[in-house]
N, C-alpha and C. Protein backbone atom coordinates (compact mmCIF):
# COMPACT_ATOMS: atom_id res chain seq x y z
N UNK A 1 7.80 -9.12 -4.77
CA UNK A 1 8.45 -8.31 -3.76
C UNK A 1 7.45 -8.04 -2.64
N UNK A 2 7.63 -8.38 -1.43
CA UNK A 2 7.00 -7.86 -0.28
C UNK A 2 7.09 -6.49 0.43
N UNK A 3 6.10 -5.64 1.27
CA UNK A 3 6.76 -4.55 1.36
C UNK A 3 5.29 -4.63 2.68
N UNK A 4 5.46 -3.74 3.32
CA UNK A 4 4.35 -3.62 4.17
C UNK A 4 3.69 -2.37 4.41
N UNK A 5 2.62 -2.24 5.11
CA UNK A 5 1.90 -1.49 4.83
C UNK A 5 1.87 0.20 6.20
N UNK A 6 2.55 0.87 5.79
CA UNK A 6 2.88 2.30 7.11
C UNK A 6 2.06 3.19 7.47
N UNK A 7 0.98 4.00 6.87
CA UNK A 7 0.08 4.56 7.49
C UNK A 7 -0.78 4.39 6.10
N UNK A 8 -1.93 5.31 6.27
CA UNK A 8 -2.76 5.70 5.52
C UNK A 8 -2.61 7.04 5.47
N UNK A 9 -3.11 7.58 3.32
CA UNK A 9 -2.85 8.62 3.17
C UNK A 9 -3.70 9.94 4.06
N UNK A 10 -3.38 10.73 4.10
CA UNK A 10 -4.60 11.57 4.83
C UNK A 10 -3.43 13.49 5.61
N UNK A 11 -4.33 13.59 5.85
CA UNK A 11 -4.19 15.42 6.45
C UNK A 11 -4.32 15.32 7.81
N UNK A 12 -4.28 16.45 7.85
CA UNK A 12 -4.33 16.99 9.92
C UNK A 12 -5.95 16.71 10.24
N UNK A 13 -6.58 16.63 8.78
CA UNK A 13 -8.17 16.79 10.15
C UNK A 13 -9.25 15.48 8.86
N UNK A 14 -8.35 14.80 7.84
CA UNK A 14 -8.77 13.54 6.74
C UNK A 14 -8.18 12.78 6.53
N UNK A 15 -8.80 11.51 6.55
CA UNK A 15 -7.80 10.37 5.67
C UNK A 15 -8.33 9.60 4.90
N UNK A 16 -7.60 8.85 3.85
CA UNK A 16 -8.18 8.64 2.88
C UNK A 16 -8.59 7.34 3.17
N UNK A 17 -9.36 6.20 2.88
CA UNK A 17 -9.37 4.88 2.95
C UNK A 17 -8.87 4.39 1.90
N UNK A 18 -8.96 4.51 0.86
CA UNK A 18 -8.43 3.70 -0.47
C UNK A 18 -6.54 4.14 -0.86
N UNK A 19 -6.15 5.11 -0.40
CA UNK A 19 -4.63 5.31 -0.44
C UNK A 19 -4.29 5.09 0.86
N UNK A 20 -2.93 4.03 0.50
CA UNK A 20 -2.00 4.06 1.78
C UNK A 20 -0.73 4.47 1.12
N UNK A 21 0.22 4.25 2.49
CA UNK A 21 1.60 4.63 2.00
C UNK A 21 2.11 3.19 2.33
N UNK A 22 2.98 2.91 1.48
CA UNK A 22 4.32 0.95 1.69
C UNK A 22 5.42 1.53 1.51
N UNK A 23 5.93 0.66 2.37
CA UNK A 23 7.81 0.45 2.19
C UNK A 23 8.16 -0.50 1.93
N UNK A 24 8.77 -1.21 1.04
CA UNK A 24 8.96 -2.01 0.40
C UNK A 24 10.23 -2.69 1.32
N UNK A 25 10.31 -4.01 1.28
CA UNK A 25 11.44 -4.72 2.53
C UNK A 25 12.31 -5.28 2.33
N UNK A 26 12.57 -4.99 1.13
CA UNK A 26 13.72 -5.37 0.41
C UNK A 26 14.42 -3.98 -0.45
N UNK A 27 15.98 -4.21 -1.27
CA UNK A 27 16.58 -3.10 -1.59
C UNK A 27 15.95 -3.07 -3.15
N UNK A 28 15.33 -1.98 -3.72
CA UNK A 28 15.20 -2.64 -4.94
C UNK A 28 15.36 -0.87 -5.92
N UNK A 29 16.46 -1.52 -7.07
CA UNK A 29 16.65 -0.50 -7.68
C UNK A 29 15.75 -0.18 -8.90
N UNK A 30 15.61 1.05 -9.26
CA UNK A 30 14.49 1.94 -10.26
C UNK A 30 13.40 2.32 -9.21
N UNK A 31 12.10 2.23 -9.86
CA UNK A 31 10.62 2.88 -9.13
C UNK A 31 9.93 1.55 -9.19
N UNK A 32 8.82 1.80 -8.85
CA UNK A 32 7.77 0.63 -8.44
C UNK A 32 6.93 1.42 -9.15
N UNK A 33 6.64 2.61 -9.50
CA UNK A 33 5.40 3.60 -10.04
C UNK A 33 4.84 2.88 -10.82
N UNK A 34 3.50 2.36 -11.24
CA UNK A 34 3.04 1.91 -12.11
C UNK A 34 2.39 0.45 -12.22
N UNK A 35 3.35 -0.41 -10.84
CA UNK A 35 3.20 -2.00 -10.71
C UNK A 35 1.79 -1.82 -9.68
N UNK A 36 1.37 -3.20 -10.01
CA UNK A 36 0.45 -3.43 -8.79
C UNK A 36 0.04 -3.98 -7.76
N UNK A 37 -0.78 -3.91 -6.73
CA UNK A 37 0.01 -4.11 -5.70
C UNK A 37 -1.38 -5.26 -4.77
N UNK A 38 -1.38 -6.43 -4.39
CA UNK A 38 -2.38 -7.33 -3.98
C UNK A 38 -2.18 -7.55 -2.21
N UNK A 39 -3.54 -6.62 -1.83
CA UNK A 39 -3.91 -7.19 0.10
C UNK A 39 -4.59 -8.63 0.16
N UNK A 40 -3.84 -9.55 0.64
CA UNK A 40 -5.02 -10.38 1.06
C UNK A 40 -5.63 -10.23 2.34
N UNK A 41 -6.65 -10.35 2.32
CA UNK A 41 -7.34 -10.35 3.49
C UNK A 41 -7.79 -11.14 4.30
N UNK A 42 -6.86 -11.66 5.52
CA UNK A 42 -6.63 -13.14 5.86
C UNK A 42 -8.01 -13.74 6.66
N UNK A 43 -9.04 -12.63 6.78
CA UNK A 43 -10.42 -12.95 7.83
C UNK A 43 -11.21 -13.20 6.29
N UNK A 44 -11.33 -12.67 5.33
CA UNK A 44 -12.30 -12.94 4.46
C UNK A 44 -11.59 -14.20 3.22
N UNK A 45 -10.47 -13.99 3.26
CA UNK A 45 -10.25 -14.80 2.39
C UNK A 45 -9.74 -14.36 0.67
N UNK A 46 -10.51 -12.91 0.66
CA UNK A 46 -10.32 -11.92 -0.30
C UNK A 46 -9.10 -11.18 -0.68
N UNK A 47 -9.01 -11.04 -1.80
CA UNK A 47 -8.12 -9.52 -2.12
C UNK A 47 -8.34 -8.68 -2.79
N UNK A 48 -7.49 -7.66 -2.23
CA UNK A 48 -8.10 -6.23 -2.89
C UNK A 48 -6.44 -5.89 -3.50
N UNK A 49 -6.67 -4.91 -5.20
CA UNK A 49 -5.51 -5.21 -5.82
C UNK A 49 -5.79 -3.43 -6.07
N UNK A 50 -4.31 -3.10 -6.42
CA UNK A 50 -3.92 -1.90 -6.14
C UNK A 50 -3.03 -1.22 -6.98
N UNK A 51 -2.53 0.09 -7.02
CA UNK A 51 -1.94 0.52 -8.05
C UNK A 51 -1.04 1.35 -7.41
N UNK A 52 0.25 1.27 -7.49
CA UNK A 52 1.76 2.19 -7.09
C UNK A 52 0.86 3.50 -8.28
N UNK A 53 1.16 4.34 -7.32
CA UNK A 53 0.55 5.93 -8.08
C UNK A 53 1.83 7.48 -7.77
N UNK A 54 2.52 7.01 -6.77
CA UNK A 54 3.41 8.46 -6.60
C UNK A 54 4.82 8.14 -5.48
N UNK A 55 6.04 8.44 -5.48
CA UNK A 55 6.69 8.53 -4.76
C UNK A 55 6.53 9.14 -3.49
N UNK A 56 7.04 8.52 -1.98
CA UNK A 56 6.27 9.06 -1.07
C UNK A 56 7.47 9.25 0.06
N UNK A 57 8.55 10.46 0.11
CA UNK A 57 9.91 10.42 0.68
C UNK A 57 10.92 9.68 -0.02
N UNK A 58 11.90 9.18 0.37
CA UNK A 58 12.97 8.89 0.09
C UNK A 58 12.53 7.11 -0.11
N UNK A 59 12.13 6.41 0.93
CA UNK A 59 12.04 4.78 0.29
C UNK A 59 10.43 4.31 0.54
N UNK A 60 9.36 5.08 0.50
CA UNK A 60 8.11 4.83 0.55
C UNK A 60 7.18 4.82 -0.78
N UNK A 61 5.98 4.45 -0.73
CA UNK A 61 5.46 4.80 -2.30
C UNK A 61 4.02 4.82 -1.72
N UNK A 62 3.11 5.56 -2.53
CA UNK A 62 1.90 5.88 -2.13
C UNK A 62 0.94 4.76 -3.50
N UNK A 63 0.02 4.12 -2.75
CA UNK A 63 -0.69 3.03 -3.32
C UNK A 63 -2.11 3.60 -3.40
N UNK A 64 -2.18 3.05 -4.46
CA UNK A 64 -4.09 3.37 -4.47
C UNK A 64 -4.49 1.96 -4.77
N UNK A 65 -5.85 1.86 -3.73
CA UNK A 65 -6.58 0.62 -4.39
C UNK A 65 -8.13 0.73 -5.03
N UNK A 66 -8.45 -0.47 -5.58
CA UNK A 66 -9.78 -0.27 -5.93
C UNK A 66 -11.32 0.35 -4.58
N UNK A 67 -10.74 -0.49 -3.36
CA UNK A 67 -11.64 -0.12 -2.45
C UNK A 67 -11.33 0.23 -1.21
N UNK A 68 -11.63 0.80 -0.84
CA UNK A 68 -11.64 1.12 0.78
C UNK A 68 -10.38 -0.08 1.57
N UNK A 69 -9.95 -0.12 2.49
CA UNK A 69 -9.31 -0.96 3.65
C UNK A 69 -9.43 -0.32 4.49
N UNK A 70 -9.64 -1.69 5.31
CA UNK A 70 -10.14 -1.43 6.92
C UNK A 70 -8.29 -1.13 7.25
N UNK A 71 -9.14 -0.42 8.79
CA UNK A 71 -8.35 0.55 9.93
C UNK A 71 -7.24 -0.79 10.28
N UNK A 72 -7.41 -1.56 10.16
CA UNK A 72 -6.12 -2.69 10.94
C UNK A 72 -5.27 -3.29 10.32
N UNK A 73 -5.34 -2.78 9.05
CA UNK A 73 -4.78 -3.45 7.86
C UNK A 73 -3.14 -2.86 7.95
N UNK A 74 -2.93 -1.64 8.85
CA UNK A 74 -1.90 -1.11 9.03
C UNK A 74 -1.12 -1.81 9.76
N UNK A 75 0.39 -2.27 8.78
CA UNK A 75 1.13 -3.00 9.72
C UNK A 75 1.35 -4.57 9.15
N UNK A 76 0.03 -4.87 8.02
CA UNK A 76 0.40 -6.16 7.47
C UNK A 76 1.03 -6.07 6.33
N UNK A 77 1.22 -7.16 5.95
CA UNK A 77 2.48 -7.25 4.55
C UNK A 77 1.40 -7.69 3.16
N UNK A 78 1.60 -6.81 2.38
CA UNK A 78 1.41 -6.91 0.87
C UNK A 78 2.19 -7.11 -0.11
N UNK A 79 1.64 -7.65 -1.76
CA UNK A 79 2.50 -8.01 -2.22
C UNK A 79 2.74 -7.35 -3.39
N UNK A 80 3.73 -6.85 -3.99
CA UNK A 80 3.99 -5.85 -5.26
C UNK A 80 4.46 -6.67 -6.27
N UNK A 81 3.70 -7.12 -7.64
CA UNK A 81 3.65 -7.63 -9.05
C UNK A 81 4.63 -6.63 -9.89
């Protein structure tokens, strides 16, 4: 399932690097809580793999990954296992 990537987690005056928030781009019934979730990173070649951790509104989900992601990563498409 593809879903892409909407802000990063964070407050009025912090944000986190390793949590973002996804919306998933397709209709998909139950939760995602628990699946995991792979950035590739199309300049390095790398990926960084991730973990659905909390419901985030009505069709969003809050992701944690192992490391940090860069600031531009907002906006590309990831993939949910």
């Amino acid at each position: 399932m593809k879903a892409v990537i909407v802000n990063f987690r964070g407050g009025f005056r912090t944000r986190r690097g390793d949590e973002v928030i996804i919306r998933p781009l397709e209709k998909f019934e139950g939760s995602l809580i628990g699946r995991k979730v792979v950035w590739l990173n199309p300049r390095a070649g790398s990926r960084v793999v991730g973990k659905v951790v909390a419901a985030h509104g009505e069709a969003c989900y809050r992701v944690r990954f192992r490391s940090g992601l860069p600031g531009w990563v907002i906006g590309s498409r990831v993939e949910v296992l």
